[in-house]
PDB file of N, CA and C in Angstrom:
ATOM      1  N   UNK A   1       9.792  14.675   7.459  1.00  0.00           N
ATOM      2  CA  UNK A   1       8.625  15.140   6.731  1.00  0.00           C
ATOM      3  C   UNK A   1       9.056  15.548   5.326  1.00  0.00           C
ATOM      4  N   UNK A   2       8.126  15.308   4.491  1.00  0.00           N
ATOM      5  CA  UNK A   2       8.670  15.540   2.861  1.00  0.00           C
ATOM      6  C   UNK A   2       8.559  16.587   2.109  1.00  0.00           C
ATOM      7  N   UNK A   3       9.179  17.865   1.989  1.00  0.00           N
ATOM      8  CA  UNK A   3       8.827  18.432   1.576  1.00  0.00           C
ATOM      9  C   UNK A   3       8.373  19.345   0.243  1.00  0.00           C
ATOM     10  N   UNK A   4       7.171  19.709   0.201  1.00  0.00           N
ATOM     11  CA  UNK A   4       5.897  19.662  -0.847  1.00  0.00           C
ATOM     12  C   UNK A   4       6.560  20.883  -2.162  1.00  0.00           C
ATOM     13  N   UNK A   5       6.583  20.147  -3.138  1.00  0.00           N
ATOM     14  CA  UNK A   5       6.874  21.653  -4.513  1.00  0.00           C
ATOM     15  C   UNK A   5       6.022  21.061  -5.826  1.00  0.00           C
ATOM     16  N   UNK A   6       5.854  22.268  -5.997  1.00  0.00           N
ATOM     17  CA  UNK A   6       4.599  22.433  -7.315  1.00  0.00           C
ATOM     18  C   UNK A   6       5.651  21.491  -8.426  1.00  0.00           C
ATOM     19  N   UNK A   7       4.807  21.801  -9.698  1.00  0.00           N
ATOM     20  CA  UNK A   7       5.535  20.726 -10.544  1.00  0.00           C
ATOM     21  C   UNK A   7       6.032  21.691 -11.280  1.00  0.00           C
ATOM     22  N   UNK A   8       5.704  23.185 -11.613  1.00  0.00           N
ATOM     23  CA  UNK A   8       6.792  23.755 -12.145  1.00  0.00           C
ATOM     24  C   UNK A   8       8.492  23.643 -11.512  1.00  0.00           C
ATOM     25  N   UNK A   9       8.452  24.034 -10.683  1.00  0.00           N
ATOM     26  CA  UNK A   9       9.348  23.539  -9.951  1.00  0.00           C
ATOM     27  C   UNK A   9       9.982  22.285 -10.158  1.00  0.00           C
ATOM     28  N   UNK A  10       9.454  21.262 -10.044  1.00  0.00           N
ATOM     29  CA  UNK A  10       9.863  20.225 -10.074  1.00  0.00           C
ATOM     30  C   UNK A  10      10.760  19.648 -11.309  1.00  0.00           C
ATOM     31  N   UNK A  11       9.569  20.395 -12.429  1.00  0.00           N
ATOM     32  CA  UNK A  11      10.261  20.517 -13.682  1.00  0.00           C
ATOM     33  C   UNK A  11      11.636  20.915 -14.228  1.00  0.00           C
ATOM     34  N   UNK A  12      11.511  22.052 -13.497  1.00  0.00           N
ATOM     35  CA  UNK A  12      12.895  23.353 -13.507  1.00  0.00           C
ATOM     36  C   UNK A  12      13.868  22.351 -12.947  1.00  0.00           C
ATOM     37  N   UNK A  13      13.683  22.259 -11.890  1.00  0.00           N
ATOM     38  CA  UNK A  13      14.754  21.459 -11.127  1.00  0.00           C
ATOM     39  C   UNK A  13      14.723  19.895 -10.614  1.00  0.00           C
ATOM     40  N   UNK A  14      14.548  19.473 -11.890  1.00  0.00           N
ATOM     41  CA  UNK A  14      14.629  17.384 -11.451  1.00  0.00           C
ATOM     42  C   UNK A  14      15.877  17.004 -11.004  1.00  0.00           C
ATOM     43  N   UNK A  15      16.487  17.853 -11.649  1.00  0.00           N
ATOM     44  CA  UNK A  15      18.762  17.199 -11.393  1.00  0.00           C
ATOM     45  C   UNK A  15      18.815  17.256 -10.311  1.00  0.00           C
ATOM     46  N   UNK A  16      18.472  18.685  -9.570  1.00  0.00           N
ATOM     47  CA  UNK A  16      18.986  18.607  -8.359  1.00  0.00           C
ATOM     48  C   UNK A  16      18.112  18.069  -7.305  1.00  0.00           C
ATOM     49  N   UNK A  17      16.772  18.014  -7.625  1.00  0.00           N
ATOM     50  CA  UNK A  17      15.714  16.994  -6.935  1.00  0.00           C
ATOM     51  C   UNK A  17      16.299  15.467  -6.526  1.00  0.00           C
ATOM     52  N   UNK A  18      16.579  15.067  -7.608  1.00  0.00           N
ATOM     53  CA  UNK A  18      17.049  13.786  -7.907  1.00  0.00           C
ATOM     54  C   UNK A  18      18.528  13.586  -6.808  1.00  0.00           C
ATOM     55  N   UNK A  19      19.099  14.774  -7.730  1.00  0.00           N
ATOM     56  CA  UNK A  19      20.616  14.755  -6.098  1.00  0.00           C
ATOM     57  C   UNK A  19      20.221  14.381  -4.542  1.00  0.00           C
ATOM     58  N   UNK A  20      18.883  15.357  -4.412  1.00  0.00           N
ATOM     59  CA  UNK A  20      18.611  15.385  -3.193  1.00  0.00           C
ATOM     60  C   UNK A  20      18.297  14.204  -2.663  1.00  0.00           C
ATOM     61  N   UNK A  21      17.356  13.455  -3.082  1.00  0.00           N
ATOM     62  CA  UNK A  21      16.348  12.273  -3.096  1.00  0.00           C
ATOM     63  C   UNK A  21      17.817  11.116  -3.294  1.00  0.00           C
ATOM     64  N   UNK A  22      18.777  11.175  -3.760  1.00  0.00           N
ATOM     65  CA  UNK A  22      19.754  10.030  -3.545  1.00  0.00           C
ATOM     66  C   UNK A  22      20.576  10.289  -2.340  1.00  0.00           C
ATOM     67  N   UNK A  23      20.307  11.487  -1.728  1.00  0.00           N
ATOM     68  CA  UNK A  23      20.787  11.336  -0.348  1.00  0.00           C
ATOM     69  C   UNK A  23      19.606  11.327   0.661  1.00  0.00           C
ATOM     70  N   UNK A  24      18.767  10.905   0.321  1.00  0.00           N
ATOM     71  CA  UNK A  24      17.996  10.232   1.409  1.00  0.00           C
ATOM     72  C   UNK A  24      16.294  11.024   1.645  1.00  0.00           C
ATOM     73  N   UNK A  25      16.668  12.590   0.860  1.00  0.00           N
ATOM     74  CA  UNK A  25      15.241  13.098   0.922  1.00  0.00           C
ATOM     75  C   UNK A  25      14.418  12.905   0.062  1.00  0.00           C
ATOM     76  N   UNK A  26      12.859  13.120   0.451  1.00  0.00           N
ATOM     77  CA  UNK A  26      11.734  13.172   0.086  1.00  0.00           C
ATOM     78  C   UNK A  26      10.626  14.231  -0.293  1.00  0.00           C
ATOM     79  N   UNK A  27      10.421  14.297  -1.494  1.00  0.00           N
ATOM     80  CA  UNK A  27       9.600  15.409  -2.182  1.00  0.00           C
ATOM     81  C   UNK A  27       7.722  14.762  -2.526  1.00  0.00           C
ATOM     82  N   UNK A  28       7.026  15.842  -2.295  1.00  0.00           N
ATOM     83  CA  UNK A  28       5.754  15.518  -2.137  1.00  0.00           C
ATOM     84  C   UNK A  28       5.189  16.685  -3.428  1.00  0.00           C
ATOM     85  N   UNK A  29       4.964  16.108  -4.468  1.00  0.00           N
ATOM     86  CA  UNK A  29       4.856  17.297  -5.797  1.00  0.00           C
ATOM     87  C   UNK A  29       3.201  17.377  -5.801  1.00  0.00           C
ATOM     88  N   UNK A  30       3.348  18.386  -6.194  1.00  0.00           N
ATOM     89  CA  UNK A  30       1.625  19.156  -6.343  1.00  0.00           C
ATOM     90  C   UNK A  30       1.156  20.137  -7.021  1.00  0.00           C
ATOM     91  N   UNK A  31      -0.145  20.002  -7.508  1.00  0.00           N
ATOM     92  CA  UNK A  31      -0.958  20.668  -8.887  1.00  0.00           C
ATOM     93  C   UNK A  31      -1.541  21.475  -8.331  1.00  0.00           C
ATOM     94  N   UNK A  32      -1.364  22.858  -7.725  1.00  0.00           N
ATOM     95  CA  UNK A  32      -2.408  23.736  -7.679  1.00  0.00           C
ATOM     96  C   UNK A  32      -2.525  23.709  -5.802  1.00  0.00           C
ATOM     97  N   UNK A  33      -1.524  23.251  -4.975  1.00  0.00           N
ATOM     98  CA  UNK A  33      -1.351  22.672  -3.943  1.00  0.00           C
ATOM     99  C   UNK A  33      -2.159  21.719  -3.921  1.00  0.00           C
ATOM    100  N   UNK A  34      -2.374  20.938  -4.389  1.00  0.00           N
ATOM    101  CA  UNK A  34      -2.888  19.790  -3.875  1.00  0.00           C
ATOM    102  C   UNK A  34      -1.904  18.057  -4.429  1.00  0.00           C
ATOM    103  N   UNK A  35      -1.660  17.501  -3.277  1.00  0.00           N
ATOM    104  CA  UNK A  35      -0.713  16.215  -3.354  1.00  0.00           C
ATOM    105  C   UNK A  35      -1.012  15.394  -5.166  1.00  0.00           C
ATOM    106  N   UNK A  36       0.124  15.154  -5.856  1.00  0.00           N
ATOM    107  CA  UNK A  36      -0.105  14.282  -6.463  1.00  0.00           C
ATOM    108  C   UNK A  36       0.764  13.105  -6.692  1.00  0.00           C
ATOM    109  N   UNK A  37       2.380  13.043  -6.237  1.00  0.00           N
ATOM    110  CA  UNK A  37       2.984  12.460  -6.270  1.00  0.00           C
ATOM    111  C   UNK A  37       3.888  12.423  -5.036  1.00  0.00           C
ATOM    112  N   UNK A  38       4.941  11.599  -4.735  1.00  0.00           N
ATOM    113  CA  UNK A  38       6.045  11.197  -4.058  1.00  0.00           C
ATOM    114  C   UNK A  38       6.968  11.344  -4.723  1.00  0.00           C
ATOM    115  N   UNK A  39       8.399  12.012  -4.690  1.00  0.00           N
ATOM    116  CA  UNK A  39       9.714  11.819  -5.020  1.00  0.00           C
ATOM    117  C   UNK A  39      10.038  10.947  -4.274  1.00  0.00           C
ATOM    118  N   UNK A  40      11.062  10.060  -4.380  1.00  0.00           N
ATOM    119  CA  UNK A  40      11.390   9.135  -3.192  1.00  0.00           C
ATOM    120  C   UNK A  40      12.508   8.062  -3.013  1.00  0.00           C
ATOM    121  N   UNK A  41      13.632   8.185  -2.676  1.00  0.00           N
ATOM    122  CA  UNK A  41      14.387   7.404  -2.998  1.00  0.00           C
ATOM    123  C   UNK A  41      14.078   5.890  -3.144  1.00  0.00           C
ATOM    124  N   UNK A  42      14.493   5.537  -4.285  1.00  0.00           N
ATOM    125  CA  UNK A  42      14.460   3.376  -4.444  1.00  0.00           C
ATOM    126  C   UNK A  42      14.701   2.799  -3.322  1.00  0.00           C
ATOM    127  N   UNK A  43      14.234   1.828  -3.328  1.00  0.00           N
ATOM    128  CA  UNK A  43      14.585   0.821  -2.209  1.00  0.00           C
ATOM    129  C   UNK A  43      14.488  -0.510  -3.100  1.00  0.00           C
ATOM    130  N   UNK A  44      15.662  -1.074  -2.778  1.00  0.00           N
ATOM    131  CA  UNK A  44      16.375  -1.988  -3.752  1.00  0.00           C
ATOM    132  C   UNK A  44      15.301  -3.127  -2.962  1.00  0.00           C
ATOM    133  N   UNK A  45      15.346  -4.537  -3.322  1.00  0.00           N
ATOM    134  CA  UNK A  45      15.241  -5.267  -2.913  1.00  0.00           C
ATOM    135  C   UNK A  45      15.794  -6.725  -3.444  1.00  0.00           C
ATOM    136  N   UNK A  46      16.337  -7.186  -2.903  1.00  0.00           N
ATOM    137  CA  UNK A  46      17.229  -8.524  -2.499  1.00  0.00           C
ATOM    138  C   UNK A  46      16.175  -9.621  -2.771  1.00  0.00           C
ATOM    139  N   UNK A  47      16.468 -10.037  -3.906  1.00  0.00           N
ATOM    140  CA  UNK A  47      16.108 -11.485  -4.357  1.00  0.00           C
ATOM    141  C   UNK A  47      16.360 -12.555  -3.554  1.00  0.00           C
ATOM    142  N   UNK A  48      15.794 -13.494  -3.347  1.00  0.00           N
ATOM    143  CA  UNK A  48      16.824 -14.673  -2.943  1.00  0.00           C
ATOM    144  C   UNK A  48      15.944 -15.829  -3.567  1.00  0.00           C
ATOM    145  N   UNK A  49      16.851 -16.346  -4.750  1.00  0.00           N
ATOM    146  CA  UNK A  49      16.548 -17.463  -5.914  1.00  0.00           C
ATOM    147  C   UNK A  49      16.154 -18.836  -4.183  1.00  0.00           C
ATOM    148  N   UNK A  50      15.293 -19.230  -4.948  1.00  0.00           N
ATOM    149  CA  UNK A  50      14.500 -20.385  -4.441  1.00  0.00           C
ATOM    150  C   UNK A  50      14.185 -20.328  -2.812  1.00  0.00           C
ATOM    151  N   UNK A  51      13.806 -19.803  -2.715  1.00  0.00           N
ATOM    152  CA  UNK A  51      13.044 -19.021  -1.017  1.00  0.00           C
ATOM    153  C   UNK A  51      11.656 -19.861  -0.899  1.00  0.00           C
ATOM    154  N   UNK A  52      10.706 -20.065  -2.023  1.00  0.00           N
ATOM    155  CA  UNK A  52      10.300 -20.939  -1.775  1.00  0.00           C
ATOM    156  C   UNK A  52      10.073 -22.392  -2.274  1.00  0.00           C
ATOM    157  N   UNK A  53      10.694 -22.630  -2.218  1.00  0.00           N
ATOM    158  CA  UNK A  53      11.122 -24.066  -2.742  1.00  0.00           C
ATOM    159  C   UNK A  53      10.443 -25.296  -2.217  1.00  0.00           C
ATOM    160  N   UNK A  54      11.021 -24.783  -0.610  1.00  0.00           N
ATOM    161  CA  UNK A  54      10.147 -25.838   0.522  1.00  0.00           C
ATOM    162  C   UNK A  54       8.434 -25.658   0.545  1.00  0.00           C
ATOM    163  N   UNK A  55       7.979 -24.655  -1.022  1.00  0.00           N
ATOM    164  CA  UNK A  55       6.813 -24.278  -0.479  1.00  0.00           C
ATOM    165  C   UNK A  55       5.796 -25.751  -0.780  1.00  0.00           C
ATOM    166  N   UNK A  56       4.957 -26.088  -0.076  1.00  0.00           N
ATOM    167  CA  UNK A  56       3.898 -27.210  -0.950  1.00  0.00           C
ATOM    168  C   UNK A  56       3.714 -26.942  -2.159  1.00  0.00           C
ATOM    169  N   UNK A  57       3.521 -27.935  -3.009  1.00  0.00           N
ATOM    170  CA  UNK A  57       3.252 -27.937  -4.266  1.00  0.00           C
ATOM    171  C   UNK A  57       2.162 -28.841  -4.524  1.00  0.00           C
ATOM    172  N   UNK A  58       1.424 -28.710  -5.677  1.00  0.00           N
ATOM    173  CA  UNK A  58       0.633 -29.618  -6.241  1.00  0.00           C
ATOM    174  C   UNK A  58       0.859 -30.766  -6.989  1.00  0.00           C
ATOM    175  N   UNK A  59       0.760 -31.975  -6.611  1.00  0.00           N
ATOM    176  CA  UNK A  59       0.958 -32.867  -7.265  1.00  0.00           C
ATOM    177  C   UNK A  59       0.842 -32.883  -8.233  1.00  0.00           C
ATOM    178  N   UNK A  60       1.445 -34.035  -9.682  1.00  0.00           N
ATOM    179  CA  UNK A  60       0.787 -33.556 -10.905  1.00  0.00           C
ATOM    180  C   UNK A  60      -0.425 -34.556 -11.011  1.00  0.00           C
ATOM    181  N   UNK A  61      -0.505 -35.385 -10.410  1.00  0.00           N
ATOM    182  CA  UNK A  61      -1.901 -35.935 -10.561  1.00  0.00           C
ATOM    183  C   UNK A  61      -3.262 -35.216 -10.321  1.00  0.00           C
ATOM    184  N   UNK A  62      -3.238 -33.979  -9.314  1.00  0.00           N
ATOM    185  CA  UNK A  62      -4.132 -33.486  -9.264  1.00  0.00           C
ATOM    186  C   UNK A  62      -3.711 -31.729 -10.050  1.00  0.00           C
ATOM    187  N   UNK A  63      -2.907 -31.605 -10.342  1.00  0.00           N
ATOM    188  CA  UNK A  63      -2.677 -30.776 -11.315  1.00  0.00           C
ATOM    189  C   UNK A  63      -3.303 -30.856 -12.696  1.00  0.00           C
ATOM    190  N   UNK A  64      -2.913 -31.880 -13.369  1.00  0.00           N
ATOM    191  CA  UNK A  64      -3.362 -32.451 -14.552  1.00  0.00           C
ATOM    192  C   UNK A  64      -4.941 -32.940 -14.975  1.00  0.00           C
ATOM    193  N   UNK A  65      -5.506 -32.873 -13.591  1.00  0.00           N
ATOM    194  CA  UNK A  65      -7.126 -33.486 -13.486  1.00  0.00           C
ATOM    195  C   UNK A  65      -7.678 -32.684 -14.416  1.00  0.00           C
ATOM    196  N   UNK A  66      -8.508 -33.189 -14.999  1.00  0.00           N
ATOM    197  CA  UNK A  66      -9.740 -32.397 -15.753  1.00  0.00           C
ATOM    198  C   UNK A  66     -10.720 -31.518 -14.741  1.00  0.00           C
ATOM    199  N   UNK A  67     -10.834 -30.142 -15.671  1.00  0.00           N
ATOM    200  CA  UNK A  67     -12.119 -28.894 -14.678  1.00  0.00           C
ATOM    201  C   UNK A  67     -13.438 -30.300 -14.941  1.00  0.00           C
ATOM    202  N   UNK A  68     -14.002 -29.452 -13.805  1.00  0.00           N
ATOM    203  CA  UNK A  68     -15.485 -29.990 -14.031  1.00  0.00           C
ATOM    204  C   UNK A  68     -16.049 -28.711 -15.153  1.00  0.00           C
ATOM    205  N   UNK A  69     -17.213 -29.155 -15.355  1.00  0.00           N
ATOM    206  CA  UNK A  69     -17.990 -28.232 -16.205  1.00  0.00           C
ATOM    207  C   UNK A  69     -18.334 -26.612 -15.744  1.00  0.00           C
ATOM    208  N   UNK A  70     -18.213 -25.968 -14.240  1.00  0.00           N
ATOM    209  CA  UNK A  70     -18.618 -25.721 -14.193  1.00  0.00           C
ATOM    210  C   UNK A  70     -17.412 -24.416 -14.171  1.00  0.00           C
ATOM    211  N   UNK A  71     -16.131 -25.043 -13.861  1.00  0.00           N
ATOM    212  CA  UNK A  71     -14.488 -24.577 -13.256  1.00  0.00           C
ATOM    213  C   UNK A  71     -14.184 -24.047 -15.481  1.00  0.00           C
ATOM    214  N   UNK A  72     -14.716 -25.166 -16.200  1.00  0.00           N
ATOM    215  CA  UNK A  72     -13.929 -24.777 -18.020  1.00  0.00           C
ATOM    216  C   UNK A  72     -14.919 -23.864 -18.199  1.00  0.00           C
ATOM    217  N   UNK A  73     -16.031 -23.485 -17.796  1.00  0.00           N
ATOM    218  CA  UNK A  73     -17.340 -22.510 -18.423  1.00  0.00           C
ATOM    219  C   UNK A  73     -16.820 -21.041 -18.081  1.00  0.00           C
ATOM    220  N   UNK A  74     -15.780 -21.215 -16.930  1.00  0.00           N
ATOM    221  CA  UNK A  74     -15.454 -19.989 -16.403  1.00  0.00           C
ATOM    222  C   UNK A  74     -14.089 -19.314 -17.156  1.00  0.00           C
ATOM    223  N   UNK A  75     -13.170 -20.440 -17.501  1.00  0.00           N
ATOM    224  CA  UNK A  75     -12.342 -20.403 -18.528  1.00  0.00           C
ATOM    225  C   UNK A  75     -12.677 -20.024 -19.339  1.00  0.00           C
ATOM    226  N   UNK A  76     -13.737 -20.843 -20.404  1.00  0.00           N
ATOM    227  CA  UNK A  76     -14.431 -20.051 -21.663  1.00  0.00           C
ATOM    228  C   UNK A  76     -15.031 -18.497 -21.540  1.00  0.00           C
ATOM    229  N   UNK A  77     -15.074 -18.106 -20.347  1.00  0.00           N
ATOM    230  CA  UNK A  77     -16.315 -17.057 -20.461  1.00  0.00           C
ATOM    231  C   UNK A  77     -15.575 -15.972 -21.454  1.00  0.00           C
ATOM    232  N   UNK A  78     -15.988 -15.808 -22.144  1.00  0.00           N
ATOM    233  CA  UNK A  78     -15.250 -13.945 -23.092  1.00  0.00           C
ATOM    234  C   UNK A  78     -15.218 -12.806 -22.165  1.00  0.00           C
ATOM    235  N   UNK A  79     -14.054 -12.550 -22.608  1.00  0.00           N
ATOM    236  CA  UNK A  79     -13.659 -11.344 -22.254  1.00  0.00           C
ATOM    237  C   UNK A  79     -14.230  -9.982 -22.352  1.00  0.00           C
ATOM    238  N   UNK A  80     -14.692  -9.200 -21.642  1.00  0.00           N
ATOM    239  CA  UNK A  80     -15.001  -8.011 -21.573  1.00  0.00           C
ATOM    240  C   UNK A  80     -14.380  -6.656 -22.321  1.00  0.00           C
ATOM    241  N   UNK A  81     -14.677  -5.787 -23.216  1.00  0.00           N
ATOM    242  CA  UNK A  81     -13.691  -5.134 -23.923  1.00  0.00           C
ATOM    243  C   UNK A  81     -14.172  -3.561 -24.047  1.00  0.00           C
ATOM    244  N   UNK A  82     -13.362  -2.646 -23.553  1.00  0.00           N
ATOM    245  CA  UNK A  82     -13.951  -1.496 -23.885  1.00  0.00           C
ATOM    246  C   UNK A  82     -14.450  -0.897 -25.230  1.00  0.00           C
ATOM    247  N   UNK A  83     -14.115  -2.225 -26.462  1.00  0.00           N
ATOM    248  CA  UNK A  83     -14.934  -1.270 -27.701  1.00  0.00           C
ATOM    249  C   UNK A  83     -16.451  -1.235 -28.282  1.00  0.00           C
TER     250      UNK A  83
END
């Protein structure tokens, strides 16, 4: 179970948080008690170059096909912008 510290705290003490969390524990940080984050050690993950290789692919004949009108209208459509 992970246990929960405010973010002053967290603040004060990241070094040794961090120590902790590279040996394997887990911190659950919080505003006022209430959850807002995970401390948590990385978990690496292992590539492996061409995994899918054997995957199907698309021909380029039907790669290269022209959209219909209805597939480029959707392409064209403009973009939406928060200003």
């Amino acid at each position: 179970m992970a246990e929960t510290i405010n973010i002053h705290a967290a603040k004060t003490q990241l070094s040794k948080l961090l120590k902790r969390v590279a040996q394997g524990e887990e911190f659950i940080i919080a505003n006022h008690g209430k959850p807002v984050a995970r401390l948590s050690p990385e978990v690496s993950r292992k590539r492996t170059p061409g995994r899918f290789a054997d995957a199907t692919s698309i021909p380029d004949e039907v790669f290269f096909e022209p959209l219909d009108d209805e597939e480029q209208a959707l392409w064209e459509k403009p973009v939406a912008t928060d200003e």
